[in-house]
N, C-alpha and C. Protein backbone atom coordinates (compact mmCIF):
# COMPACT_ATOMS: atom_id res chain seq x y z
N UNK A 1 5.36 -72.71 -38.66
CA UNK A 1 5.41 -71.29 -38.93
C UNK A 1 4.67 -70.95 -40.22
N UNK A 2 5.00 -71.63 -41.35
CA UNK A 2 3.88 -71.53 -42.47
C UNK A 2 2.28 -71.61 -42.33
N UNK A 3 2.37 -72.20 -41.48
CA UNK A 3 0.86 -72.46 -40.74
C UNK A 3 -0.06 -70.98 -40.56
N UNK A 4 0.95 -70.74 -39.44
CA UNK A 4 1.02 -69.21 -38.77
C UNK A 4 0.57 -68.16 -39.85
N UNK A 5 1.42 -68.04 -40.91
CA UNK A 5 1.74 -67.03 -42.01
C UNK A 5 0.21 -67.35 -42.87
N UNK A 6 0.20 -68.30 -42.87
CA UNK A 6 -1.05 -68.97 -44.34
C UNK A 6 -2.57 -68.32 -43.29
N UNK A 7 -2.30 -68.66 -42.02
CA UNK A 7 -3.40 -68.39 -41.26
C UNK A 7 -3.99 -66.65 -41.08
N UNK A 8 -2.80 -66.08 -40.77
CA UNK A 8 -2.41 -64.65 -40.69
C UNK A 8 -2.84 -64.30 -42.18
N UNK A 9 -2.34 -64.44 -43.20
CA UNK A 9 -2.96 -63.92 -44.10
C UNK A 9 -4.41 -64.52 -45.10
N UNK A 10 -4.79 -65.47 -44.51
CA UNK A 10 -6.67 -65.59 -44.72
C UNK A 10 -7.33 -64.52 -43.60
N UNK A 11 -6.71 -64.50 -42.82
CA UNK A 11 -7.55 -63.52 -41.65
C UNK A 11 -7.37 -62.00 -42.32
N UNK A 12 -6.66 -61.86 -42.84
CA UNK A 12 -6.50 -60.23 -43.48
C UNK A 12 -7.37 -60.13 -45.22
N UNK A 13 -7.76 -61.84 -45.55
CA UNK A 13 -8.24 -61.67 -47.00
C UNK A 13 -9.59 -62.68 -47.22
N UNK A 14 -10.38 -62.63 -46.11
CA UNK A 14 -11.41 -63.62 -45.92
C UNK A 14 -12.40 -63.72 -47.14
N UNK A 15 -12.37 -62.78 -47.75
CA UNK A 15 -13.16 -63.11 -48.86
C UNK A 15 -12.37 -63.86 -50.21
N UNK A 16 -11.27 -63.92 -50.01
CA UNK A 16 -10.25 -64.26 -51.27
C UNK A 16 -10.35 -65.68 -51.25
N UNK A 17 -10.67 -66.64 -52.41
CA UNK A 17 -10.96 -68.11 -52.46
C UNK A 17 -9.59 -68.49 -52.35
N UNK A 18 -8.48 -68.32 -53.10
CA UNK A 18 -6.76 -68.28 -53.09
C UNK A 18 -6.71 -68.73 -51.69
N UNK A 19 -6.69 -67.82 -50.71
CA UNK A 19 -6.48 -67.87 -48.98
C UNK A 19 -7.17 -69.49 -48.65
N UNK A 20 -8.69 -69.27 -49.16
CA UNK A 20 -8.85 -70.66 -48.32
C UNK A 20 -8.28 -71.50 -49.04
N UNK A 21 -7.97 -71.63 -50.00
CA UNK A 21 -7.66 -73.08 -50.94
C UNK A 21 -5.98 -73.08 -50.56
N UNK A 22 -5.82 -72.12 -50.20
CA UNK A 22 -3.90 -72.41 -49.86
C UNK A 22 -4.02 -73.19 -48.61
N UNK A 23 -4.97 -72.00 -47.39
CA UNK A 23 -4.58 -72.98 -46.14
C UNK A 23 -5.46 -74.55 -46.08
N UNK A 24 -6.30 -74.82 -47.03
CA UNK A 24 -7.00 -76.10 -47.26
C UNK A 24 -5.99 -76.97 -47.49
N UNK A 25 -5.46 -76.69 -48.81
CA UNK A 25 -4.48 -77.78 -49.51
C UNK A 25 -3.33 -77.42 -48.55
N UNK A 26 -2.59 -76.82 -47.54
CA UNK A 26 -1.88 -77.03 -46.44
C UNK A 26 -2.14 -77.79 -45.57
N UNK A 27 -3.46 -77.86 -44.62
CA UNK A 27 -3.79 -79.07 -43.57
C UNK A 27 -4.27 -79.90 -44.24
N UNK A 28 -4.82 -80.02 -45.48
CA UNK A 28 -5.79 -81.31 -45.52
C UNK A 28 -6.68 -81.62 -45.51
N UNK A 29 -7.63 -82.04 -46.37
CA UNK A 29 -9.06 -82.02 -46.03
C UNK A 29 -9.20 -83.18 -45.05
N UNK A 30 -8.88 -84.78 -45.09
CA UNK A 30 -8.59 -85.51 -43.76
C UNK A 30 -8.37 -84.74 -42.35
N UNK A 31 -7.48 -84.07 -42.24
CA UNK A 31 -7.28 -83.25 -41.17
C UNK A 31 -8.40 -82.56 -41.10
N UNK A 32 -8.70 -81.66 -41.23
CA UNK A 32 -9.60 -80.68 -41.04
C UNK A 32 -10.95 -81.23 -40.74
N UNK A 33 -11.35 -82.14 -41.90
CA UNK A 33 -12.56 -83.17 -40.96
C UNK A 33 -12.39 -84.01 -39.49
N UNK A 34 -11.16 -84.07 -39.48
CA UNK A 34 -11.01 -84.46 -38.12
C UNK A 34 -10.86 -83.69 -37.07
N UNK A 35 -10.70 -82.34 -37.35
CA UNK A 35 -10.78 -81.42 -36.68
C UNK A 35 -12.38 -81.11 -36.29
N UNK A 36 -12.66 -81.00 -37.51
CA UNK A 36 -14.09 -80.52 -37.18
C UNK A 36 -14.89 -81.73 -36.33
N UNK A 37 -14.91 -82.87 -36.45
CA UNK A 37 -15.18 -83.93 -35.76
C UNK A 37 -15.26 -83.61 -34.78
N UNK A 38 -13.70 -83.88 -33.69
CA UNK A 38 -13.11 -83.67 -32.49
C UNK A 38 -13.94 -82.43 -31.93
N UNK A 39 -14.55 -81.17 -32.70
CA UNK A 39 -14.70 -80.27 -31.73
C UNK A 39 -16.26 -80.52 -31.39
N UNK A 40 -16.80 -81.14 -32.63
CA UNK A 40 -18.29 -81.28 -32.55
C UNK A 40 -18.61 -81.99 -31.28
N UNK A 41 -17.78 -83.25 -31.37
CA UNK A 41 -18.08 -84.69 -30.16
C UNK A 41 -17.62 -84.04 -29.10
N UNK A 42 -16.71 -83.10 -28.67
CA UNK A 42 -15.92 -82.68 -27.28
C UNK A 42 -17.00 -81.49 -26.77
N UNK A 43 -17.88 -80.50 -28.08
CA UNK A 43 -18.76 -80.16 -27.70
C UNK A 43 -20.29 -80.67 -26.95
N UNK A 44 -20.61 -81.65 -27.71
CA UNK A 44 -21.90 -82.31 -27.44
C UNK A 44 -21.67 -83.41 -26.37
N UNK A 45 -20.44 -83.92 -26.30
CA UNK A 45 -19.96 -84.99 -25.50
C UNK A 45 -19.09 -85.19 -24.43
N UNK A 46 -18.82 -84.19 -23.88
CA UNK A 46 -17.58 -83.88 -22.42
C UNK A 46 -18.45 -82.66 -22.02
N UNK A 47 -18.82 -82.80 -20.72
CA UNK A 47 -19.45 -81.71 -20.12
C UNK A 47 -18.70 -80.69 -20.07
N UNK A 48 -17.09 -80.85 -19.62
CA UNK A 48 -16.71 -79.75 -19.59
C UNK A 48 -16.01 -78.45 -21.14
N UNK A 49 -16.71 -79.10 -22.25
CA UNK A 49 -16.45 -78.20 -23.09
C UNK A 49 -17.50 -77.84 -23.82
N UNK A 50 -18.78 -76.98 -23.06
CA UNK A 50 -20.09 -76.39 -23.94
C UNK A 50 -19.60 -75.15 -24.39
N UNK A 51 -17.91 -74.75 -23.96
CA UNK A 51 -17.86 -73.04 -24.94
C UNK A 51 -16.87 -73.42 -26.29
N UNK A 52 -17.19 -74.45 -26.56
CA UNK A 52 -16.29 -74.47 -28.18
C UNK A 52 -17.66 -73.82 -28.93
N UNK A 53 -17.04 -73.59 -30.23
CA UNK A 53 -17.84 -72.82 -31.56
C UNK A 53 -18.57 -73.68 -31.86
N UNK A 54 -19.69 -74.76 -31.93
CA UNK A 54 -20.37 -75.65 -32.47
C UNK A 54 -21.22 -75.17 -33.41
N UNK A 55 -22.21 -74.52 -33.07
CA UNK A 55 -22.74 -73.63 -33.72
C UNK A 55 -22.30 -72.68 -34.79
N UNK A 56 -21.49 -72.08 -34.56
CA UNK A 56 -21.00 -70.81 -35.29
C UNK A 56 -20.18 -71.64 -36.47
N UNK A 57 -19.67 -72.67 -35.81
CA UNK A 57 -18.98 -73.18 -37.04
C UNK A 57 -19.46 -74.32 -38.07
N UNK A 58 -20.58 -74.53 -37.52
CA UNK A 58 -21.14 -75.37 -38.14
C UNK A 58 -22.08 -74.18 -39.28
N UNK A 59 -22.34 -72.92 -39.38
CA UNK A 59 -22.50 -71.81 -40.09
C UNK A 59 -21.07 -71.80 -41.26
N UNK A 60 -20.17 -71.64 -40.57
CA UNK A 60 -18.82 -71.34 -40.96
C UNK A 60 -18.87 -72.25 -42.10
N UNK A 61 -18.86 -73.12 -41.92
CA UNK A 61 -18.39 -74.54 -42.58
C UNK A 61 -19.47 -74.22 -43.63
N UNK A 62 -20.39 -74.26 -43.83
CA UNK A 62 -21.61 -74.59 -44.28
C UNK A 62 -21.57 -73.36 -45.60
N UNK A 63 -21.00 -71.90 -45.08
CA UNK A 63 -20.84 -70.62 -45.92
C UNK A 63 -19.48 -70.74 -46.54
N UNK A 64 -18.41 -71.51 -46.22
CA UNK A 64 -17.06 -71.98 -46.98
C UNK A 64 -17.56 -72.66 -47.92
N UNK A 65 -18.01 -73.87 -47.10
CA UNK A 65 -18.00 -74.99 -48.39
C UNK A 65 -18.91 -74.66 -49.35
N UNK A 66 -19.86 -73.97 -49.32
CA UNK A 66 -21.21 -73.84 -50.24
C UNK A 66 -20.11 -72.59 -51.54
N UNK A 67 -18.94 -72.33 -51.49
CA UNK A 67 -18.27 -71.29 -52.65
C UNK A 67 -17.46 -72.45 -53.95
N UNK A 68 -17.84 -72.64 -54.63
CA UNK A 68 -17.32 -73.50 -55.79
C UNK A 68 -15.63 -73.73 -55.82
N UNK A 69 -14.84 -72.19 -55.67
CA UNK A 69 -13.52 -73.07 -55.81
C UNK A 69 -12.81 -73.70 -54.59
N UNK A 70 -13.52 -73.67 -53.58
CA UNK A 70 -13.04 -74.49 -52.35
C UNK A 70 -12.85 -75.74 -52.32
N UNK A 71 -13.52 -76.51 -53.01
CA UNK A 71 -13.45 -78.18 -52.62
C UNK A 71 -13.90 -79.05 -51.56
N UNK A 72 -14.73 -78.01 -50.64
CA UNK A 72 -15.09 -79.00 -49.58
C UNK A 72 -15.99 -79.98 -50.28
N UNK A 73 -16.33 -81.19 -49.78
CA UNK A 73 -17.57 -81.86 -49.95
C UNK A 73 -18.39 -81.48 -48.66
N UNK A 74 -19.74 -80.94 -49.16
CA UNK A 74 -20.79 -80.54 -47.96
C UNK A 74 -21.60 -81.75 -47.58
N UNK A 75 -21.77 -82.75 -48.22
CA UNK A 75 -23.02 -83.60 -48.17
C UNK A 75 -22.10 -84.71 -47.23
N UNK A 76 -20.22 -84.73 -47.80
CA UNK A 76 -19.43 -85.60 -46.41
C UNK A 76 -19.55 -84.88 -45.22
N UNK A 77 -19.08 -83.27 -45.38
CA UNK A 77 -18.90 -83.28 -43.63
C UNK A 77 -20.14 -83.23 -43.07
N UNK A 78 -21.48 -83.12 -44.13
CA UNK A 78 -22.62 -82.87 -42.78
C UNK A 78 -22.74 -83.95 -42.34
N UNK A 79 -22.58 -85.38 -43.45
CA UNK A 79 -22.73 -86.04 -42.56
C UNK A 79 -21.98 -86.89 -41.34
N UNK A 80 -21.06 -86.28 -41.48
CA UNK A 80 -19.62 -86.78 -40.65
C UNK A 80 -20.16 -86.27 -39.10
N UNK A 81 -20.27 -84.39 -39.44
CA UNK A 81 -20.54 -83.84 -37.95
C UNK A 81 -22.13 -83.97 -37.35
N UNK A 82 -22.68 -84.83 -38.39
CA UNK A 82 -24.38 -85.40 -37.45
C UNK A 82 -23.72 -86.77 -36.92
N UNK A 83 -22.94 -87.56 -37.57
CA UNK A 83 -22.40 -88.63 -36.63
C UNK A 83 -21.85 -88.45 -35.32
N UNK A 84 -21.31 -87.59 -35.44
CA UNK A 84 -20.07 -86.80 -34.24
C UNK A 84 -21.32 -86.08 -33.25
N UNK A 85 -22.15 -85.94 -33.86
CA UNK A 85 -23.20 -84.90 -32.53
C UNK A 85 -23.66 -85.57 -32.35
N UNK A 86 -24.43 -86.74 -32.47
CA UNK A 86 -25.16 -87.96 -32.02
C UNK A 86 -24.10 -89.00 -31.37
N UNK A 87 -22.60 -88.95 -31.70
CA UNK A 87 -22.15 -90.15 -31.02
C UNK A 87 -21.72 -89.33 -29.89
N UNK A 88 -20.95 -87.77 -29.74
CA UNK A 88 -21.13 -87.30 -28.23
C UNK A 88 -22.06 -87.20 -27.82
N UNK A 89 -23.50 -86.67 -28.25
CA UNK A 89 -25.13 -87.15 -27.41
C UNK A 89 -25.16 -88.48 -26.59
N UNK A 90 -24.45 -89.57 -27.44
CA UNK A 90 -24.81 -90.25 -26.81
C UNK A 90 -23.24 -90.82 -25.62
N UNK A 91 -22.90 -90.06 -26.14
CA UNK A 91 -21.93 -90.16 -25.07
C UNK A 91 -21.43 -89.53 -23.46
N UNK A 92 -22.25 -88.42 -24.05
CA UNK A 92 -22.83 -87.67 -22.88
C UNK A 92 -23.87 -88.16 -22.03
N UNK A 93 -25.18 -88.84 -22.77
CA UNK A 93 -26.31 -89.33 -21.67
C UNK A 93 -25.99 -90.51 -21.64
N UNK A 94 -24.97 -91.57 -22.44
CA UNK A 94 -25.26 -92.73 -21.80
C UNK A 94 -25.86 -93.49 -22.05
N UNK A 95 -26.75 -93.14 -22.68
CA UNK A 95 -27.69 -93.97 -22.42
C UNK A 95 -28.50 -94.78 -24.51
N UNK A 96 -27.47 -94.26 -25.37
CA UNK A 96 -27.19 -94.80 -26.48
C UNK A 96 -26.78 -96.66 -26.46
């Protein structure tokens, strides 16, 4: 339910650094890279999921993390989610 509430109110204050750094330091940066992982590889790599956000969030990610009091590391997840799009690529054709 805190989840819910922390989520609910970044969606009403998207520009407020506070919002992301609360619901950050709530899931986790571990988590959340694994999130982002999972959707990249299920995108590029299971036929049946080409309507996840890949794109858009790979924007997303990229316009979060690039704001100073956030804490993402950009230079880990890009290279986390080029692993993840090349290992569903190749998990998709096979032929890796």
């Amino acid at each position: 339910m805190t989840f819910l509430l922390l989520l609910y109110d970044l969606i009403r204050n998207l520009g407020d650094d506070a919002k992301w750094q609360a619901i950050l330091d709530h899931v986790g940066q571990p988590t959340l890279y694994a999130i982002l992982i999972a959707i990249v590889f299920c995108e590029t790599g299971l036929v049946i999921f080409p309507f996840l956000p890949g794109d858009s969030l790979l924007f997303a990610i990229g316009a979060i993390g690039a704001r100073e009091n956030i804490g993402l590391n950009l230079p880990l997840i890009s290279a986390l989610l080029i692993i993840a799009a090349v290992a569903g690529d190749c998990r998709n054709d096979q032929e890796c």
